[in-house]
N, C-alpha and C. Protein backbone atom coordinates (compact mmCIF):
# COMPACT_ATOMS: atom_id res chain seq x y z
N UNK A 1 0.84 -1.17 0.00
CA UNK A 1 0.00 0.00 0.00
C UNK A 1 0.89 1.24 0.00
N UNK A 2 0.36 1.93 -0.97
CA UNK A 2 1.24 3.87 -0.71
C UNK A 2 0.28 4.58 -0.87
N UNK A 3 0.89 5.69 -0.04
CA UNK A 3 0.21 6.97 0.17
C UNK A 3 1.07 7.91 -0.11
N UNK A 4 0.42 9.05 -1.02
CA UNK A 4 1.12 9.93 -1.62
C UNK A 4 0.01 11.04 -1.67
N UNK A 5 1.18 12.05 -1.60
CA UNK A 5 0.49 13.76 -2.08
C UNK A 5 0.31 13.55 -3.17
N UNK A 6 -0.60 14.60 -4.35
CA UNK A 6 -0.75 14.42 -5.25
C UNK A 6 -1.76 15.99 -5.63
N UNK A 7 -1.79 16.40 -7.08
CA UNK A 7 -2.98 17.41 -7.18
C UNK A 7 -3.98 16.70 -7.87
N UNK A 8 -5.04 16.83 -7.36
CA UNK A 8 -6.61 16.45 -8.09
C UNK A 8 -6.60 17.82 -9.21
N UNK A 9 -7.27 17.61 -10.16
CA UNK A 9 -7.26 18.39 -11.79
C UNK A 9 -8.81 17.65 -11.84
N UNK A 10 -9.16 18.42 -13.24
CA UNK A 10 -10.58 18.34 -13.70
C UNK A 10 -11.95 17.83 -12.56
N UNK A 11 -11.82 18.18 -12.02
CA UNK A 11 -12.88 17.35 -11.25
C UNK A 11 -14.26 17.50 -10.86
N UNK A 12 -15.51 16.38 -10.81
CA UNK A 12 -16.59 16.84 -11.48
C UNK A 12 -17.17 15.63 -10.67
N UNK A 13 -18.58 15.45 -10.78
CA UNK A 13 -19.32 14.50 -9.44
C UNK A 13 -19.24 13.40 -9.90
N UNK A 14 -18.45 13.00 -11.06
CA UNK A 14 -18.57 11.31 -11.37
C UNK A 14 -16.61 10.62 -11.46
N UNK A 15 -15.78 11.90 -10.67
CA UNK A 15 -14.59 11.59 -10.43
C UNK A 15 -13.46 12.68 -11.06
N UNK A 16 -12.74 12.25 -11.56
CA UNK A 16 -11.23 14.04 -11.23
C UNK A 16 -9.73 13.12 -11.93
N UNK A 17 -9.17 13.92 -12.42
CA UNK A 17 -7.50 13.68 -12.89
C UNK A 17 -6.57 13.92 -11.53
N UNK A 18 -5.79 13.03 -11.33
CA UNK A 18 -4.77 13.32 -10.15
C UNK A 18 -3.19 13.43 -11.11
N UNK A 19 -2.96 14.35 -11.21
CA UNK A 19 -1.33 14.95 -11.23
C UNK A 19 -0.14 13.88 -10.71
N UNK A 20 0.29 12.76 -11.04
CA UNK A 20 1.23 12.17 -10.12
C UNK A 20 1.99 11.13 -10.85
N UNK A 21 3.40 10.71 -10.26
CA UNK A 21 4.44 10.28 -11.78
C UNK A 21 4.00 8.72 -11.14
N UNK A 22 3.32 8.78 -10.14
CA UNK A 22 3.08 6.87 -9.16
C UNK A 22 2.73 6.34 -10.52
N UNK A 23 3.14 5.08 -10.04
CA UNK A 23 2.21 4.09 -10.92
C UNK A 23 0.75 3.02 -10.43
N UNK A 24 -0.01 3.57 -11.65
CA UNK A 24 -1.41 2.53 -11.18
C UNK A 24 -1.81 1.47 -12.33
N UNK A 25 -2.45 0.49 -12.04
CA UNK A 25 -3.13 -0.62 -12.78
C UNK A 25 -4.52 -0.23 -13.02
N UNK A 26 -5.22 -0.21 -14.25
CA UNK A 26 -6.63 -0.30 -14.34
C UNK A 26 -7.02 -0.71 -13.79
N UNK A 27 -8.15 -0.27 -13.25
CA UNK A 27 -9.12 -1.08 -12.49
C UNK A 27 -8.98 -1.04 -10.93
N UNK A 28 -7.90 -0.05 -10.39
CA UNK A 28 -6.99 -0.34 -9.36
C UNK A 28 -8.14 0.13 -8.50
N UNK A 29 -8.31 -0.36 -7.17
CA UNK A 29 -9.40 0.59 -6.36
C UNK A 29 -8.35 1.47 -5.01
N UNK A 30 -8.55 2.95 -5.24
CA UNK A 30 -8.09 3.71 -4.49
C UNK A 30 -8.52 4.62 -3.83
N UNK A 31 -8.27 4.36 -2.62
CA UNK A 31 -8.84 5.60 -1.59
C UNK A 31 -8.09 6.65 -1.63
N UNK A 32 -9.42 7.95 -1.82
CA UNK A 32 -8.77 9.09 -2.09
C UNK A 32 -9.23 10.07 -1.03
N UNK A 33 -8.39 11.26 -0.90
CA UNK A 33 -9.07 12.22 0.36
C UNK A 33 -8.62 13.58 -0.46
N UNK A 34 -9.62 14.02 -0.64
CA UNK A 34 -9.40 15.37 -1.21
C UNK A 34 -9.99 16.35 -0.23
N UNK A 35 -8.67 17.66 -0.12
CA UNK A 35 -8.89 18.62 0.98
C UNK A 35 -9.15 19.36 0.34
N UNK A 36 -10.49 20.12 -0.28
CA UNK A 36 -11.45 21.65 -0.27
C UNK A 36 -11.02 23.06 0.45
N UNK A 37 -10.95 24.17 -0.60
CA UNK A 37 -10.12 25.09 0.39
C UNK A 37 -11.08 25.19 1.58
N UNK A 38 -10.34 25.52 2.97
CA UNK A 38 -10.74 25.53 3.95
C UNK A 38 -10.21 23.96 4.79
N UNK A 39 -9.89 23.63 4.50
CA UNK A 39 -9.53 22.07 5.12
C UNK A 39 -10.47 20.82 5.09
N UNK A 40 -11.64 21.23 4.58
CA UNK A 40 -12.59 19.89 4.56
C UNK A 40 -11.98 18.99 4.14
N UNK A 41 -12.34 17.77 4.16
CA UNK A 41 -11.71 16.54 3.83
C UNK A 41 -12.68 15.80 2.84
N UNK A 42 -12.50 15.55 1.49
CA UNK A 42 -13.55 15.05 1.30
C UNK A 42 -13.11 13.38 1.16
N UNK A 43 -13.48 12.09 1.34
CA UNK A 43 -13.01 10.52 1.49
C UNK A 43 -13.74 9.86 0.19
N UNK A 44 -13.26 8.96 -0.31
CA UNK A 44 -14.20 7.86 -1.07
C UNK A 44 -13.18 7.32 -2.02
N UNK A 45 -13.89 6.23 -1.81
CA UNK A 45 -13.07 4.89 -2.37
C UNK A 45 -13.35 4.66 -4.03
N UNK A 46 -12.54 4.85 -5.01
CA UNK A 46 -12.37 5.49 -6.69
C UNK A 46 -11.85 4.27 -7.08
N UNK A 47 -11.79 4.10 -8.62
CA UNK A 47 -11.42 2.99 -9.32
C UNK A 47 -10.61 3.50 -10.41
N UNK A 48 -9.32 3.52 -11.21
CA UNK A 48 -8.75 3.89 -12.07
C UNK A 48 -9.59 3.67 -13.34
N UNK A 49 -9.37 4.38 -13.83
CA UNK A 49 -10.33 4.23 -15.50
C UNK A 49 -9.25 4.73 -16.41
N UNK A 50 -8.16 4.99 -16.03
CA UNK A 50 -6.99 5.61 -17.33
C UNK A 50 -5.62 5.89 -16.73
N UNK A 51 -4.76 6.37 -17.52
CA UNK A 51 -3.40 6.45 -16.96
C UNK A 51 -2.84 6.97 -18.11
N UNK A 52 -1.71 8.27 -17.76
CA UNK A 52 -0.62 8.55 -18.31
C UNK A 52 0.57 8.31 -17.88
N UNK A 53 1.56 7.54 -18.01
CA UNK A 53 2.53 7.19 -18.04
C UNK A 53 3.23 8.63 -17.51
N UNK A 54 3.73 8.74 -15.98
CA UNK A 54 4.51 9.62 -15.39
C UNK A 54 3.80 11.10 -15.85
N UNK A 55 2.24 10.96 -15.79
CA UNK A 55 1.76 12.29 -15.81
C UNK A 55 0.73 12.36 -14.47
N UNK A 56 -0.63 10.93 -14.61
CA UNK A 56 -1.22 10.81 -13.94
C UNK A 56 -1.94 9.74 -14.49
N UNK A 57 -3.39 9.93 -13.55
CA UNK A 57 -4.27 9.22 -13.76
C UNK A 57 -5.73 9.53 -13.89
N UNK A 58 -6.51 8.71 -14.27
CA UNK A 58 -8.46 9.35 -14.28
C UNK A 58 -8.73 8.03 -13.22
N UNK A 59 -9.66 8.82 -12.41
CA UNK A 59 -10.41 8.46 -11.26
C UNK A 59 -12.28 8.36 -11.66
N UNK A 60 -12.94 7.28 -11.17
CA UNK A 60 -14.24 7.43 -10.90
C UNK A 60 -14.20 6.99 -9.73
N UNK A 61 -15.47 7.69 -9.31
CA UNK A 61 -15.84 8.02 -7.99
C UNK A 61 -16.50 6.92 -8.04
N UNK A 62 -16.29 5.97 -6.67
CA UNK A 62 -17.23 4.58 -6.46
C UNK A 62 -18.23 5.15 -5.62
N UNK A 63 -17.62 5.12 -4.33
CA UNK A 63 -18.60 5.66 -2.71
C UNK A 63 -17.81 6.39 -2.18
N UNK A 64 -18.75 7.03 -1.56
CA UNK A 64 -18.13 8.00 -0.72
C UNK A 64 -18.23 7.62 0.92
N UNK A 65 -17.77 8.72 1.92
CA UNK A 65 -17.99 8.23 3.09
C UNK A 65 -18.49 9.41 3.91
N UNK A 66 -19.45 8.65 4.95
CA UNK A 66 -20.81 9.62 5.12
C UNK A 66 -21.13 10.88 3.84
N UNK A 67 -21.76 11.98 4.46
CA UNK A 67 -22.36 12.60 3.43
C UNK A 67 -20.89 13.54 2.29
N UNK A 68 -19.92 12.67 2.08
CA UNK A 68 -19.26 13.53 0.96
C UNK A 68 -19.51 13.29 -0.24
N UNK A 69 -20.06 12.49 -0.99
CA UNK A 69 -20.64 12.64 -2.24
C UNK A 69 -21.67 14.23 -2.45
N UNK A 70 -22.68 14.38 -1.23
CA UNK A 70 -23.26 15.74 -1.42
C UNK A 70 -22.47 16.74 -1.06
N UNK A 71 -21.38 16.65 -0.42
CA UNK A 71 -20.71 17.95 -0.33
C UNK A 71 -19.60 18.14 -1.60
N UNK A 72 -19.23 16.94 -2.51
CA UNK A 72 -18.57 17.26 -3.19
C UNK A 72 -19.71 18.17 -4.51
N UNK A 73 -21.07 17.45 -4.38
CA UNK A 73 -21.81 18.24 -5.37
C UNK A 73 -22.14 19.65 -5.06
N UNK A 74 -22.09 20.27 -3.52
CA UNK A 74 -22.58 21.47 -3.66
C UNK A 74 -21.13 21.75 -4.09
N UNK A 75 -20.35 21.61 -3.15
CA UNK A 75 -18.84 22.31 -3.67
C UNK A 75 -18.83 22.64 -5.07
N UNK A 76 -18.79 21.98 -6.23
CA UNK A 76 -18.95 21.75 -7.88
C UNK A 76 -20.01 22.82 -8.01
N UNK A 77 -21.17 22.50 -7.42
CA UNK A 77 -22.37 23.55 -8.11
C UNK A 77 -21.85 24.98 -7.58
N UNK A 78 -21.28 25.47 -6.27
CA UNK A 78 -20.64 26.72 -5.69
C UNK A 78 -19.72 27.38 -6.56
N UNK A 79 -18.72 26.67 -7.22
CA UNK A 79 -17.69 26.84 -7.98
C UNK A 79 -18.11 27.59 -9.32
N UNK A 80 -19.02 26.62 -9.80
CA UNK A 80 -19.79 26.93 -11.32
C UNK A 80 -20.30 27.95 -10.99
N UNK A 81 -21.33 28.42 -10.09
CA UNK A 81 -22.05 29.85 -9.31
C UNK A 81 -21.12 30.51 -9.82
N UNK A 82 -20.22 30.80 -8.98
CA UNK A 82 -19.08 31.96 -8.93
C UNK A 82 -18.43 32.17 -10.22
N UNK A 83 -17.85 31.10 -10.83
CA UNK A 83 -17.37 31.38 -12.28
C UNK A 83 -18.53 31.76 -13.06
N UNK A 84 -19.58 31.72 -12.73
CA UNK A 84 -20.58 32.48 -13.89
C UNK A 84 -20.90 33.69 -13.63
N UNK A 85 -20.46 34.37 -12.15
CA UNK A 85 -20.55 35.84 -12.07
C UNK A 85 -19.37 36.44 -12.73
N UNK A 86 -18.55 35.56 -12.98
CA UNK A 86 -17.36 36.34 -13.31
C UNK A 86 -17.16 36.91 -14.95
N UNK A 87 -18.19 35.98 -15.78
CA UNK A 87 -18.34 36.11 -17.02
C UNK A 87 -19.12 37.53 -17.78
């Protein structure tokens, strides 16, 4: 088992790109914890769906733990809010 820092990229309520040179296997199941500015923590257990060779990887979101699946959706819908005042 490893645990590593890493940056989450694209990310959206059915899973996110992680930034990282690690290596993963399709199909791999990985627990992920993504920290939200402010320190929230968000948890849930993801499955590899892709890989770049020493770039990263694509994540889908399996389950989450307690209610972070809905906090990752308001988070996403908050984000979109704000970038559309900005337009």
């Amino acid at each position: 088992m490893h645990q590593g820092v890493a940056t989450v990229t694209d990310l959206s309520e059915r899973g996110c790109f992680v930034l990282s040179g690690g290596s993963v296997e399709m199909k791999e199941l990985i627990w992920l914890e993504i920290e939200l500015p402010g320190g929230e923590l968000l948890r849930m257990w993801t499955e590899v769906v892709d890989a770049a060779y020493e770039i990263g990887f694509a994540l889908k979101f399996n389950s989450g733990h307690g209610d972070d699946e809905a906090r990752l959706r308001r988070y996403i819908e908050n984000v979109f809010r704000h970038d559309g005042r900005k337009k």
